[in-house]
C-alpha atoms as a PDB file:
ATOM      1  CA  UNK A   1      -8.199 -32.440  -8.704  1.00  0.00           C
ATOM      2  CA  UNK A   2      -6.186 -29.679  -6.888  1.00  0.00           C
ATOM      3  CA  UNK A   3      -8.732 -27.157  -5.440  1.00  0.00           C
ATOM      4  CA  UNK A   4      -8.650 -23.248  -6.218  1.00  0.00           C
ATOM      5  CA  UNK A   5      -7.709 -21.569  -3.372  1.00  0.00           C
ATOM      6  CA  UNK A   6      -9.682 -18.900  -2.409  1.00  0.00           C
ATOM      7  CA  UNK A   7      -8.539 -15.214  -1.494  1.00  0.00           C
ATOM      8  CA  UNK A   8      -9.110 -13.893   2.255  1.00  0.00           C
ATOM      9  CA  UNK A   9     -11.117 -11.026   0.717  1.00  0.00           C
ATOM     10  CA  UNK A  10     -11.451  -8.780  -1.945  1.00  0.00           C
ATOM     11  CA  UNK A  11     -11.294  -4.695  -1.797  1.00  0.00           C
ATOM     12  CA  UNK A  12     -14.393  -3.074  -2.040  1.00  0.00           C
ATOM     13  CA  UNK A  13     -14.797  -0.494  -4.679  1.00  0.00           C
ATOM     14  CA  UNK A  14     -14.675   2.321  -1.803  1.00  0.00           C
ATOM     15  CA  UNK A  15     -11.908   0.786  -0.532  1.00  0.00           C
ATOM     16  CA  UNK A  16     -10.162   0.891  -3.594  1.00  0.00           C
ATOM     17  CA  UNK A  17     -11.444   4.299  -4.499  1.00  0.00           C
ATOM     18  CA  UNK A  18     -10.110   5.862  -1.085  1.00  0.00           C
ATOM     19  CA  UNK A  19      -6.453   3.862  -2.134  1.00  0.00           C
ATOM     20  CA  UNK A  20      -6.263   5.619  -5.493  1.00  0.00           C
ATOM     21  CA  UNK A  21      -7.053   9.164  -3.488  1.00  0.00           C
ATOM     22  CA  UNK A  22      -4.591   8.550  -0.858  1.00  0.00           C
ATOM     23  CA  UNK A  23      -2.538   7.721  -4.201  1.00  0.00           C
ATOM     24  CA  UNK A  24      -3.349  11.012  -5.819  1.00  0.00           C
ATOM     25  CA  UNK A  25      -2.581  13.224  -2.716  1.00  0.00           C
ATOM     26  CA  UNK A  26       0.924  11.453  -2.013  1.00  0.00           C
ATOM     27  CA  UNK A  27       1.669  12.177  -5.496  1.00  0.00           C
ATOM     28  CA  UNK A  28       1.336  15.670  -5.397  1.00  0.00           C
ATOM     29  CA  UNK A  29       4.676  15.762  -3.244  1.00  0.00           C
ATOM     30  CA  UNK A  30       6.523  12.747  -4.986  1.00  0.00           C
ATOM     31  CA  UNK A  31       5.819  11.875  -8.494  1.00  0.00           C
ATOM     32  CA  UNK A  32       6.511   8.193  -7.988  1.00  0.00           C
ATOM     33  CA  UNK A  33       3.781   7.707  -6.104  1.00  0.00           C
ATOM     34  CA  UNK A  34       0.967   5.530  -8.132  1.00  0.00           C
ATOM     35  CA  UNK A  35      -2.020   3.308  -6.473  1.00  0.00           C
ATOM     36  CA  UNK A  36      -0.346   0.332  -7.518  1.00  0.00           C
ATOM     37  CA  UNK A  37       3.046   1.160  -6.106  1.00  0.00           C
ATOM     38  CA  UNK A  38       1.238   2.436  -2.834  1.00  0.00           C
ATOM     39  CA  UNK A  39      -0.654  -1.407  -2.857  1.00  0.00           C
ATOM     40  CA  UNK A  40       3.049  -2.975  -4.072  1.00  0.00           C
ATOM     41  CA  UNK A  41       4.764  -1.369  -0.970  1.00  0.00           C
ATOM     42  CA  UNK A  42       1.721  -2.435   1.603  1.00  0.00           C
ATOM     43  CA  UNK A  43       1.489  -5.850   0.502  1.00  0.00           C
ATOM     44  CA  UNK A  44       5.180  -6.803   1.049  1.00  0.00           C
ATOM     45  CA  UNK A  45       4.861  -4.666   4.258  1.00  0.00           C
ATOM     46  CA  UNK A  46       2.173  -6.992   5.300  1.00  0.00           C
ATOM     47  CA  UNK A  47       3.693 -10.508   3.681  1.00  0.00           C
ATOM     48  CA  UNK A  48       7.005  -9.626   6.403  1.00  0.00           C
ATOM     49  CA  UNK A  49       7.240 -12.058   9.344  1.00  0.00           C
ATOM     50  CA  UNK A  50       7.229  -8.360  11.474  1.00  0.00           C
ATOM     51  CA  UNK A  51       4.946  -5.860  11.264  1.00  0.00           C
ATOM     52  CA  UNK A  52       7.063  -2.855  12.102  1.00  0.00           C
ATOM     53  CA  UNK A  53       5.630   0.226  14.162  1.00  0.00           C
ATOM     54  CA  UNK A  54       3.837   2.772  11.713  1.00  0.00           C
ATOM     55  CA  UNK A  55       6.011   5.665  12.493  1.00  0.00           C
ATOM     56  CA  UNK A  56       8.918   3.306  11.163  1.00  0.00           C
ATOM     57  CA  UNK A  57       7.038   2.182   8.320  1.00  0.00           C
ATOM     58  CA  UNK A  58       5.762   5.715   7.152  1.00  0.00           C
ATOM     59  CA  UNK A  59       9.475   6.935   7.467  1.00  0.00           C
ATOM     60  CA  UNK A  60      10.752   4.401   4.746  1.00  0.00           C
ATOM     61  CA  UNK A  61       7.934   4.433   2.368  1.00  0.00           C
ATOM     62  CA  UNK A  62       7.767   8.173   2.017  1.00  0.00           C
ATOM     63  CA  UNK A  63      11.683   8.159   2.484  1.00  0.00           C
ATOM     64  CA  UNK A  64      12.551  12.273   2.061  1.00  0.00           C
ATOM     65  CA  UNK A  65       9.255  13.366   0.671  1.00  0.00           C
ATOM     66  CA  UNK A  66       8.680  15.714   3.346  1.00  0.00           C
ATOM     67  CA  UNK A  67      11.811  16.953   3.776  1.00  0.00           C
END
């Protein structure tokens, strides 16, 4: 029998509640901006063999937002 494996941890309902409002707030200056594609874009951030500085980071996942 192959066992389940389990997950590291689960979000906590605040924790997912303060995603969705970061969510909201980002989407206010570019439409494409959802909670899932804000979780989408952290998790393969954080699956990378490198975790790149956040000023990097922040650059290319708001690309020209603020421009």
């Amino acid at each position: 029998m192959i066992a389940a494996v389990k997950p590291a941890g689960s979000s906590s309902d605040a924790e997912v509640d303060a995603l969705e409002r970061v969510a909201e707030r980002l989407a206010g200056f570019d439409t494409r901006v959802s909670a899932e594609w804000l979780d989408g874009w952290l998790a393969a951030l954080a699956s990378g063999p490198v975790r790149p500085p956040a000023d990097e980071w922040l650059a290319l996942m708001l690309d020209d937002t603020f421009d």
